[in-house]
C-alpha atoms as a PDB file:
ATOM      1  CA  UNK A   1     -44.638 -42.062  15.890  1.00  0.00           C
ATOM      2  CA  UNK A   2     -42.351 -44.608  18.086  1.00  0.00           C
ATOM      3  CA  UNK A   3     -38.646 -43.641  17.102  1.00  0.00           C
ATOM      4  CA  UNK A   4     -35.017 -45.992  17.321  1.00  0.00           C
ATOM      5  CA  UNK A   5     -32.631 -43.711  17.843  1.00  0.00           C
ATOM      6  CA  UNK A   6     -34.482 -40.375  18.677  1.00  0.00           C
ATOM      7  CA  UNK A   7     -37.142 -39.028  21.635  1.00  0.00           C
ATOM      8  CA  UNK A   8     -39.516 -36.551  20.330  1.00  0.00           C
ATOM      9  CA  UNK A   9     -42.242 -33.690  22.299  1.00  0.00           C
ATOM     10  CA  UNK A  10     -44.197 -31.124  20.740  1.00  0.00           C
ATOM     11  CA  UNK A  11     -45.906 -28.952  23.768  1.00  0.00           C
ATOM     12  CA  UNK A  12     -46.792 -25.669  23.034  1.00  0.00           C
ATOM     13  CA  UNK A  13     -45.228 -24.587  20.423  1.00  0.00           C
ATOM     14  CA  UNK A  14     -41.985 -25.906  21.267  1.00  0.00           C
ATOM     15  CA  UNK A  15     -40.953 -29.430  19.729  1.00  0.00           C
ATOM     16  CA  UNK A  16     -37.778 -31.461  21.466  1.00  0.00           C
ATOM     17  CA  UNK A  17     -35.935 -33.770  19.926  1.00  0.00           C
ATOM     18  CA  UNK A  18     -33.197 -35.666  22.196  1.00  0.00           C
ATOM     19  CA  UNK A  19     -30.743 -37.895  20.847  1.00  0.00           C
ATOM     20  CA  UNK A  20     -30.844 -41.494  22.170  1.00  0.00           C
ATOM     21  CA  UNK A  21     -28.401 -43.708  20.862  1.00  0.00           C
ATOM     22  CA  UNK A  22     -26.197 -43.531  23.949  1.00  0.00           C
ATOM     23  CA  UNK A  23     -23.048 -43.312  24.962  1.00  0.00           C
ATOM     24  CA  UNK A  24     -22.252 -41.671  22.393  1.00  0.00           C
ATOM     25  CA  UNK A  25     -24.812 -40.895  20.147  1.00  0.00           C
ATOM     26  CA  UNK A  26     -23.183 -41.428  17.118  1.00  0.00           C
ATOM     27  CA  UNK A  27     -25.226 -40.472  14.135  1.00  0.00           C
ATOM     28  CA  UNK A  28     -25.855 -43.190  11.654  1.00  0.00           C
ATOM     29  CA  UNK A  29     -27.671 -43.011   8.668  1.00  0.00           C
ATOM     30  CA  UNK A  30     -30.661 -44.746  10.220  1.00  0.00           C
ATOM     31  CA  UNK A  31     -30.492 -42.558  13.400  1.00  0.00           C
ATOM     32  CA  UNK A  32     -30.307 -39.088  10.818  1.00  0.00           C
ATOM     33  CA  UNK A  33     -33.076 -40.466   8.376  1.00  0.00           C
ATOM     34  CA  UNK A  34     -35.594 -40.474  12.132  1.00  0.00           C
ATOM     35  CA  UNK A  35     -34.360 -36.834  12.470  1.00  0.00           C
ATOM     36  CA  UNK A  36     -35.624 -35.813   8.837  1.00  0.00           C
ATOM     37  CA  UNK A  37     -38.787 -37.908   9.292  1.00  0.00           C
ATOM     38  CA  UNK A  38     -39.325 -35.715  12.400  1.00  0.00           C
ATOM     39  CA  UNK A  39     -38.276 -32.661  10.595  1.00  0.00           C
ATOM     40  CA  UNK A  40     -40.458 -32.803   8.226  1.00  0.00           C
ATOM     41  CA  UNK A  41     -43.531 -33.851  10.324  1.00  0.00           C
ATOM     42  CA  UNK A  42     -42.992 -30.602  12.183  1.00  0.00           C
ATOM     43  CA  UNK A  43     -43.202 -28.517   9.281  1.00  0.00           C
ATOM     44  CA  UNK A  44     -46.508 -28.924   8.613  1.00  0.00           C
ATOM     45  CA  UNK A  45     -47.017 -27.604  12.561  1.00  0.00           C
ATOM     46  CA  UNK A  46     -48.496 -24.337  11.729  1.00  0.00           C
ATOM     47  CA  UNK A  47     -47.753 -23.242  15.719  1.00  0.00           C
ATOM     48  CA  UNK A  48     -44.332 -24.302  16.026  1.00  0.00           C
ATOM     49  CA  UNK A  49     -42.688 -21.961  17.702  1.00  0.00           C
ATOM     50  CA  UNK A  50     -39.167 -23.210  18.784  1.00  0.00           C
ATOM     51  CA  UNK A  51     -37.001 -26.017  18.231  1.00  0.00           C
ATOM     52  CA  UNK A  52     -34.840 -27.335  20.972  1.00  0.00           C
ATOM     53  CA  UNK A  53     -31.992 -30.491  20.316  1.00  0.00           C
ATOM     54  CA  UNK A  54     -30.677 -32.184  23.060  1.00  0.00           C
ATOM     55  CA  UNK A  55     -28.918 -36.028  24.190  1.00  0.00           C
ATOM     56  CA  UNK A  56     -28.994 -38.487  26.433  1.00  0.00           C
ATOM     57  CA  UNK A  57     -25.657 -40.246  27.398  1.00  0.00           C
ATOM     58  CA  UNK A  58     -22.559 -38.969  28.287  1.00  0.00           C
ATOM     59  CA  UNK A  59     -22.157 -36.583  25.401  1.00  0.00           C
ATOM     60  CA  UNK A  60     -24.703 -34.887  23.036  1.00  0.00           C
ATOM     61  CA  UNK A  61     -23.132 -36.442  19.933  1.00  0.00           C
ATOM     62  CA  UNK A  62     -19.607 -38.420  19.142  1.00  0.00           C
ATOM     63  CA  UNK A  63     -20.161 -37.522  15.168  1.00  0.00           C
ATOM     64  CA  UNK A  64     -21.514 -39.174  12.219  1.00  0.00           C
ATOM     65  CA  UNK A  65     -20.508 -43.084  11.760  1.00  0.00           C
ATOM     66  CA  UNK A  66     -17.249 -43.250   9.967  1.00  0.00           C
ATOM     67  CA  UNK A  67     -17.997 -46.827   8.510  1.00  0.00           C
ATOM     68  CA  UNK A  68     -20.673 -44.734   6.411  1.00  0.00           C
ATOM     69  CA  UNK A  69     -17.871 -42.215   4.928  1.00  0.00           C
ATOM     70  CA  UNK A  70     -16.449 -45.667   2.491  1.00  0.00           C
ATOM     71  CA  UNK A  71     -17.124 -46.088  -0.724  1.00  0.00           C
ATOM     72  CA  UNK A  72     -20.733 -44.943  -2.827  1.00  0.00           C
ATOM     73  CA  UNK A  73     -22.225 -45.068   1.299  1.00  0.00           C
ATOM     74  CA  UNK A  74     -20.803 -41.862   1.184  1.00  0.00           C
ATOM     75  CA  UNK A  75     -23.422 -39.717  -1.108  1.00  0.00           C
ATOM     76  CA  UNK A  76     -26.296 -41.335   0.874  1.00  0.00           C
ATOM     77  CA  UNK A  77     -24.389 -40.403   3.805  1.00  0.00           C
ATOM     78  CA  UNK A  78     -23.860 -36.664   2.963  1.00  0.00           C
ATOM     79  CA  UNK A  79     -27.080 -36.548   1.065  1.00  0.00           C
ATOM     80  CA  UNK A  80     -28.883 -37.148   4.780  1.00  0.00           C
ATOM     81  CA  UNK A  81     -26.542 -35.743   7.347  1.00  0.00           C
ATOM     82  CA  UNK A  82     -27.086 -32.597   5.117  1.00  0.00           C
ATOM     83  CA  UNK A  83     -30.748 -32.978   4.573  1.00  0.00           C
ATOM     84  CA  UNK A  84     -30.951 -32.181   8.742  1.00  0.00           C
ATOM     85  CA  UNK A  85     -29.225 -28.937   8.038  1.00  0.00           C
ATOM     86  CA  UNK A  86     -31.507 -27.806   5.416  1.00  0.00           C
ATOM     87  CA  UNK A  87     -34.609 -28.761   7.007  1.00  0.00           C
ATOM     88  CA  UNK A  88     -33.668 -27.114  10.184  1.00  0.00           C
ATOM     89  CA  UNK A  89     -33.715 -23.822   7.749  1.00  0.00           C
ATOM     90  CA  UNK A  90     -37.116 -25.366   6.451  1.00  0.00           C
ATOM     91  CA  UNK A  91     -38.229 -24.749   9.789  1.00  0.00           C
ATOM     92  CA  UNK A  92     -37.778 -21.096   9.759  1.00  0.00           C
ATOM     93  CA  UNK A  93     -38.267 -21.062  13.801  1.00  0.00           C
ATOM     94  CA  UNK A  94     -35.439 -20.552  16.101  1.00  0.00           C
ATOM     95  CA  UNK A  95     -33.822 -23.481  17.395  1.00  0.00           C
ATOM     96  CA  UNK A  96     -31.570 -23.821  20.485  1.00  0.00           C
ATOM     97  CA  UNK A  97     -29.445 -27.122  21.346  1.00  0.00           C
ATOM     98  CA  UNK A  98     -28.395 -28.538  24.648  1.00  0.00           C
ATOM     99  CA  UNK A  99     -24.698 -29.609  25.279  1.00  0.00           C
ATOM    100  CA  UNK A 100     -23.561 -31.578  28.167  1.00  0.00           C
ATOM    101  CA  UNK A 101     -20.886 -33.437  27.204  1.00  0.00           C
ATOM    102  CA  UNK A 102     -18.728 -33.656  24.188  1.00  0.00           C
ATOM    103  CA  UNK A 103     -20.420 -32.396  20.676  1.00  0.00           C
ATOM    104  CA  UNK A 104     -17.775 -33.717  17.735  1.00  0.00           C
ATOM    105  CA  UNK A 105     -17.709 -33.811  14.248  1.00  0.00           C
ATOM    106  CA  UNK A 106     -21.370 -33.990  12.857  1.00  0.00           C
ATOM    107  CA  UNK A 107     -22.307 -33.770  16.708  1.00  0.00           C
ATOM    108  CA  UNK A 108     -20.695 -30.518  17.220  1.00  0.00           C
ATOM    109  CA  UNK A 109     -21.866 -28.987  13.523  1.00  0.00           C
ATOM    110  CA  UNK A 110     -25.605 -30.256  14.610  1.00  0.00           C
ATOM    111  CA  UNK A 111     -25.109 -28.092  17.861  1.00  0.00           C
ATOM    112  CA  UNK A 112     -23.726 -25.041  17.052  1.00  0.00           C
ATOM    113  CA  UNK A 113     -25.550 -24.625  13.664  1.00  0.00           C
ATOM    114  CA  UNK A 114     -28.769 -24.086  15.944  1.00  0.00           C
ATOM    115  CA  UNK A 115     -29.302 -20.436  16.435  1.00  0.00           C
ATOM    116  CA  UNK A 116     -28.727 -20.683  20.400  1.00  0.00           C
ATOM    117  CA  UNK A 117     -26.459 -22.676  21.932  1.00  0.00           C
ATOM    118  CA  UNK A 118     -26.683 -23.946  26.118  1.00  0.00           C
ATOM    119  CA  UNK A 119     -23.788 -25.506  27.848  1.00  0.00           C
ATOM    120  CA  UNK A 120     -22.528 -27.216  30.457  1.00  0.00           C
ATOM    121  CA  UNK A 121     -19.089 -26.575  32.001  1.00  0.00           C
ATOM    122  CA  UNK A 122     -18.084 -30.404  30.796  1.00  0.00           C
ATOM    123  CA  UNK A 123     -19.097 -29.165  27.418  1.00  0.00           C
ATOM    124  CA  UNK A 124     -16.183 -29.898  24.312  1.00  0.00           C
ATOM    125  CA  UNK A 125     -16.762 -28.782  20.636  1.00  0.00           C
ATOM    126  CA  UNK A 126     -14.393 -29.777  17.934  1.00  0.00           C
ATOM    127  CA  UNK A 127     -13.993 -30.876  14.462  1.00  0.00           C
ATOM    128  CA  UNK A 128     -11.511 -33.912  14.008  1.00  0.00           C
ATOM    129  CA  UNK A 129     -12.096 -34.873  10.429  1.00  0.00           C
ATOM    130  CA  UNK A 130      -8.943 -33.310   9.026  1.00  0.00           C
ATOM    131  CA  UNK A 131      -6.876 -35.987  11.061  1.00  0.00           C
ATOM    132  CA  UNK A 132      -9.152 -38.540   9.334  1.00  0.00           C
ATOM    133  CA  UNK A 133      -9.138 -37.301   5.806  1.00  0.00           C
ATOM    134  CA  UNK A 134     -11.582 -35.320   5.584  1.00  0.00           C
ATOM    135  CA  UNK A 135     -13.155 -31.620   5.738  1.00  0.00           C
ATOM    136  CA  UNK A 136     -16.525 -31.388   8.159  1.00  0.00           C
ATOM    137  CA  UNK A 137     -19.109 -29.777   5.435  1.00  0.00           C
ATOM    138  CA  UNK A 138     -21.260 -27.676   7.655  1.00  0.00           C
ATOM    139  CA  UNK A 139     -17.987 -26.343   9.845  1.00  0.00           C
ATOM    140  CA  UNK A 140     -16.942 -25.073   6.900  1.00  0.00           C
ATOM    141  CA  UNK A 141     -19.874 -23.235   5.934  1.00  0.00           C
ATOM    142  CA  UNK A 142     -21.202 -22.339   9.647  1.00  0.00           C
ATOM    143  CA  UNK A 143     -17.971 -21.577  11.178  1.00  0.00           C
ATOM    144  CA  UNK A 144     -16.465 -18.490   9.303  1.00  0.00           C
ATOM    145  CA  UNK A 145     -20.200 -16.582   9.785  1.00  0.00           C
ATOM    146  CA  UNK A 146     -19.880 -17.323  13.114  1.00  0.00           C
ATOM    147  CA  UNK A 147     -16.650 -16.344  14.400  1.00  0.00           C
ATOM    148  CA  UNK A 148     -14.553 -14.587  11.602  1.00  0.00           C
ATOM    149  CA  UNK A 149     -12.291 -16.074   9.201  1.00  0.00           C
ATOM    150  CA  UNK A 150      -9.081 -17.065  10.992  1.00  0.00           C
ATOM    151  CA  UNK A 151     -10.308 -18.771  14.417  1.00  0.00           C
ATOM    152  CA  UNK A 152     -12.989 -20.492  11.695  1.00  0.00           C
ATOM    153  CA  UNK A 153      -9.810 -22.000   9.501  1.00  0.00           C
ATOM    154  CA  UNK A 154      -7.774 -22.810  12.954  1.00  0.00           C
ATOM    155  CA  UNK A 155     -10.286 -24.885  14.516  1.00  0.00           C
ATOM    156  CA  UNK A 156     -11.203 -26.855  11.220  1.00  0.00           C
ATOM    157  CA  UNK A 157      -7.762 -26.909   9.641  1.00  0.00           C
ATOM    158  CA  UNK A 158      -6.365 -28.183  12.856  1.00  0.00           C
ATOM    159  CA  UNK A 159      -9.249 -30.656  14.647  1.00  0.00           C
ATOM    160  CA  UNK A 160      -8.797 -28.919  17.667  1.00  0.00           C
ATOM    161  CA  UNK A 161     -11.291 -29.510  20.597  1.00  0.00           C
ATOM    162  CA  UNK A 162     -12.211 -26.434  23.010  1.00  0.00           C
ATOM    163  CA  UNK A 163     -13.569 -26.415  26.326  1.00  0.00           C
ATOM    164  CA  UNK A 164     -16.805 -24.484  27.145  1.00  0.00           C
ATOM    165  CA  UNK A 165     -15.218 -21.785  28.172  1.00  0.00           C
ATOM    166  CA  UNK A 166     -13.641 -20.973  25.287  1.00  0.00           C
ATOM    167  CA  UNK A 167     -16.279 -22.132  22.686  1.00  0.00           C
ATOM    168  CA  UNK A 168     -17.831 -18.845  24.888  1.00  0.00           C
ATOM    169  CA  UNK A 169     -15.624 -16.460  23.959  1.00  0.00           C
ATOM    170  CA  UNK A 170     -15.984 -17.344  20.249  1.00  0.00           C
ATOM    171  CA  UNK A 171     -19.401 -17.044  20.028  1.00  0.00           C
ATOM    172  CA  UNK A 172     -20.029 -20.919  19.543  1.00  0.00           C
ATOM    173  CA  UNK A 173     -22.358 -20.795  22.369  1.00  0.00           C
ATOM    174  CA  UNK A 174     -24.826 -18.126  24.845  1.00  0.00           C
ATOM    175  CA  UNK A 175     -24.026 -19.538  27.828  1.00  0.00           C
ATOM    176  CA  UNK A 176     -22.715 -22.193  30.009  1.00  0.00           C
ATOM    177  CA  UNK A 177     -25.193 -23.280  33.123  1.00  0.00           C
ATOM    178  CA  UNK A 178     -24.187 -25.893  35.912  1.00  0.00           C
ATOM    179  CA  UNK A 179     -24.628 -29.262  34.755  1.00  0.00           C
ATOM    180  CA  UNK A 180     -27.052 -29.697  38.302  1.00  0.00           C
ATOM    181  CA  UNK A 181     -29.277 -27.543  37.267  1.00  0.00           C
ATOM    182  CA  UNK A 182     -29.096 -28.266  33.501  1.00  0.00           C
ATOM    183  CA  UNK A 183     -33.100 -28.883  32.901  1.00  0.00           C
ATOM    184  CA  UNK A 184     -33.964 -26.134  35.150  1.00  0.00           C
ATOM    185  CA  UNK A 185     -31.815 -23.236  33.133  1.00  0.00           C
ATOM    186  CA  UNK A 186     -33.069 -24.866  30.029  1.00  0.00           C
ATOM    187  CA  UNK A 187     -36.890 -24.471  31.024  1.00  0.00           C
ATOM    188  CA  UNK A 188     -36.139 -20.954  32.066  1.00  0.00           C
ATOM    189  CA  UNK A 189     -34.131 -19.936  28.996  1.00  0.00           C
ATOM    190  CA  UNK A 190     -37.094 -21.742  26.618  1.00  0.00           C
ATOM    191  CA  UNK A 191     -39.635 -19.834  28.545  1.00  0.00           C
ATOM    192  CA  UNK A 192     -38.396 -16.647  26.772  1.00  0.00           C
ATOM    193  CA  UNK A 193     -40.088 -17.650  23.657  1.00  0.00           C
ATOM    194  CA  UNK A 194     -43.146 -19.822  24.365  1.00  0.00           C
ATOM    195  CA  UNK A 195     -45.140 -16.486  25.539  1.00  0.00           C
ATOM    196  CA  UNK A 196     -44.233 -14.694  22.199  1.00  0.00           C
ATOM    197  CA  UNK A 197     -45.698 -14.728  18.825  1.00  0.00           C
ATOM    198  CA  UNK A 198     -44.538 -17.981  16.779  1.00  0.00           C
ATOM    199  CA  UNK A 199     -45.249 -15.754  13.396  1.00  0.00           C
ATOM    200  CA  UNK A 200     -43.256 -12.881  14.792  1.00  0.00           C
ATOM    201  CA  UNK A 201     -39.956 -15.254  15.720  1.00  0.00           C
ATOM    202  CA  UNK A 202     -39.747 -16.660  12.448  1.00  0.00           C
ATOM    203  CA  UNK A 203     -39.731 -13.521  10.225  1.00  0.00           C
ATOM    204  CA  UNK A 204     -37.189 -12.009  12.836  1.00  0.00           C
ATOM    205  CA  UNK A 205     -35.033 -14.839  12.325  1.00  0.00           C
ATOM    206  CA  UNK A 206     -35.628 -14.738   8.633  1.00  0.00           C
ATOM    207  CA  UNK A 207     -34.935 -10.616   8.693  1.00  0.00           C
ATOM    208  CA  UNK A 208     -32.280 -11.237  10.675  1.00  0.00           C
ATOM    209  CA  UNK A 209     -30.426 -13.866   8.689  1.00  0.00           C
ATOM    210  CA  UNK A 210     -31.505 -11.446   5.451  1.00  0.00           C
ATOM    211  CA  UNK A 211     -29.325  -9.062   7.024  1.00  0.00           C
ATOM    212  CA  UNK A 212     -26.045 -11.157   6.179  1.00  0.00           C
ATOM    213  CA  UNK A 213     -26.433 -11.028   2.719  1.00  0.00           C
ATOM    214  CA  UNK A 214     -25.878 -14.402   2.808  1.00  0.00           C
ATOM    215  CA  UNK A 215     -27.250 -17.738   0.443  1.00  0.00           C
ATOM    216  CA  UNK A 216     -26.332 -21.162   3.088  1.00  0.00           C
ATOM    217  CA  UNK A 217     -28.182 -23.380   0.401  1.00  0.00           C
ATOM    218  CA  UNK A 218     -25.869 -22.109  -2.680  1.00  0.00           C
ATOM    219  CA  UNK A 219     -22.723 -22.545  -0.393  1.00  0.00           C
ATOM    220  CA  UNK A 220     -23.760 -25.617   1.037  1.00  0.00           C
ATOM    221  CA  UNK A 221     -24.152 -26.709  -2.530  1.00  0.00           C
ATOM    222  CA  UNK A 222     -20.478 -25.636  -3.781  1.00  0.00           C
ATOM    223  CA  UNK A 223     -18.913 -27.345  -0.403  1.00  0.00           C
ATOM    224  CA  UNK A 224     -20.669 -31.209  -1.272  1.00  0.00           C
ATOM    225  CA  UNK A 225     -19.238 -30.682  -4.689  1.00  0.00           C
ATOM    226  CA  UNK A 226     -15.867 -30.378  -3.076  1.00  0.00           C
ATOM    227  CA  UNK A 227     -16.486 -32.757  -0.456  1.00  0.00           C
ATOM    228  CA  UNK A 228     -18.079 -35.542  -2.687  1.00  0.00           C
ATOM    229  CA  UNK A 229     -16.148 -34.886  -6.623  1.00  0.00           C
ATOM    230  CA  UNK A 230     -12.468 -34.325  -5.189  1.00  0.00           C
ATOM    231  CA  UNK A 231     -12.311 -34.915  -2.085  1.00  0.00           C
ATOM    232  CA  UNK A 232     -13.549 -38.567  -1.664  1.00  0.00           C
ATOM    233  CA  UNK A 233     -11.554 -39.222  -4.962  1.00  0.00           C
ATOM    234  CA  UNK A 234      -8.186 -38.503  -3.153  1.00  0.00           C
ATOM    235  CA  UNK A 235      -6.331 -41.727  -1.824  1.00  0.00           C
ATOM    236  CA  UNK A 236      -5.915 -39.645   1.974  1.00  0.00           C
ATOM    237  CA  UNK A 237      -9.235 -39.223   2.034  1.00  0.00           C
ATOM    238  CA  UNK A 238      -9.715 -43.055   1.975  1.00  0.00           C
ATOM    239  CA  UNK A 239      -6.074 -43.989   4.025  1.00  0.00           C
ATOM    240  CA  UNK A 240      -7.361 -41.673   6.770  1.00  0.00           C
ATOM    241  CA  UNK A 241     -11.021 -42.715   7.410  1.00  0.00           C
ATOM    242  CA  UNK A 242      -9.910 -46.521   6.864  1.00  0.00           C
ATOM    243  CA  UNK A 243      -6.605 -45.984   9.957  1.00  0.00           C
ATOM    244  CA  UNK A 244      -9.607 -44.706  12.200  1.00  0.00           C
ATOM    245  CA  UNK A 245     -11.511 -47.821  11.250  1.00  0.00           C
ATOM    246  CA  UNK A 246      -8.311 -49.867  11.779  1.00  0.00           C
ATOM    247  CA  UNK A 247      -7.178 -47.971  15.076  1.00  0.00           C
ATOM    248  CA  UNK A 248      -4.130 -47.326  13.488  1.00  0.00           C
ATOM    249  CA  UNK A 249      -1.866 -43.988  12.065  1.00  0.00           C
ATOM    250  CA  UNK A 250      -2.989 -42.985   8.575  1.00  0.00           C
ATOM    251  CA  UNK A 251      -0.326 -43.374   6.032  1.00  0.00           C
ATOM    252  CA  UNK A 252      -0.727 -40.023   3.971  1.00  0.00           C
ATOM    253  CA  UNK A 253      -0.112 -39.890   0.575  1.00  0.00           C
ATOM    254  CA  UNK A 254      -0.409 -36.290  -0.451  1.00  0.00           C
ATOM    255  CA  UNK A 255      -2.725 -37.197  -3.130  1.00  0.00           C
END
């Protein structure tokens, strides 16, 4: 199936999917809706063995489309950014993205909620919706399982953006690789799984993920009824995402 916004490859066992919507590739409700169509194409791939995100442009993704936050867009909006997430679980294989470049917002939460993460050294993660407005969903579920409570609330709370480095030493990422030899480190870390059993990766994944005692789907739930019921009902929400639109300083309200 030709594609807009996306490049798709399923070869043995291991399907890509690149962004390519560059510079930036900003994720759009058109551009996500190709990613679920892919999605769910692959789960009826009874050898899948791997799933591996990357981007073409200068970063791997700029974050969801603002425009789309405004008014009843936003539910359809949420609805599909989200549906990525949950069919990425659908999958039940492991899935490893590819960074070069900055991964923000809905960008960054599409990276690191893969189970591997690969990065360049011009690599940036962050979460700036908080100086929109808003709260970024998936942070806010991923983030505290992945690096503890209080670095989890920092980075989200604030809308800080890390370097590489750093994004290391949290346990965002596995590695950072020289940009020059991106494709070849990428091959060689994919290898790893191709020659083992497709059955045997998922149910270690699934075991493993068992082990947290953990539900994403009823959390995920509880966070869009916060994000969608009281949180797009405050006027800040609306000032904030609006002043990004406008290129201006949001006006808060505190309510």
């Amino acid at each position: 199936m030709a594609y807009k916004h996306i490049q798709t490859e399923l070869k043995e066992g291991v399907a890509t999917l690149t962004l390519n919507r560059p510079p930036l590739n900003v994720l759009d409700i058109e551009m996500m809706e190709e990613i679920n169509t892919y999605f769910e194409g692959l789960l009826k791939e009874k050898g899948l063995k791997l799933l591996v995100i990357q981007a073409v442009g200068k970063a791997f993704s700029a974050g969801v489309d603002v425009g789309e936050h405004l008014g009843d867009l936003v539910y359809k909006m949420i609805e599909v950014f989200h549906r990525m997430f949950r069919l990425m679980d659908a999958l039940k294989v492991p899935s490893i993205s590819v960074v070069n470049g900055s991964a923000l917002g809905g960008g960054c939460e599409l990276a690191v909620y893969c189970d591997m993460v690969m990065a360049t050294e011009r690599a940036k993660f962050g979460q700036p919706e908080i100086q929109v407005g808003v709260f970024p969903p998936i942070a806010a579920l991923a983030f505290p399982r992945m690096m503890g409570r209080k670095k989890a609330l920092e980075l989200i709370l604030s809308g800080d953006v890390i370097k590489a480095q750093e994004a290391l030493a949290l346990g965002m990422i596995n590695k950072i690789v020289p940009e020059a030899s991106l494709a070849e480190e990428v091959d060689r870390f994919v290898e790893k799984f191709k020659k083992l059993s497709g059955i045997v990766l998922k149910l270690t994944k699934e075991a493993t993920l068992a082990g947290l005692n953990d539900d994403p789907e009823r959390g995920l739930q509880t966070i869009e009824k916060i994000y969608l019921d009281r949180l797009m009902k405050t006027s800040d929400a609306i000032e904030g995402l609006k002043a990004f639109l406008d290129k201006r300083k949001p006006a808060w309200k505190d309510s």
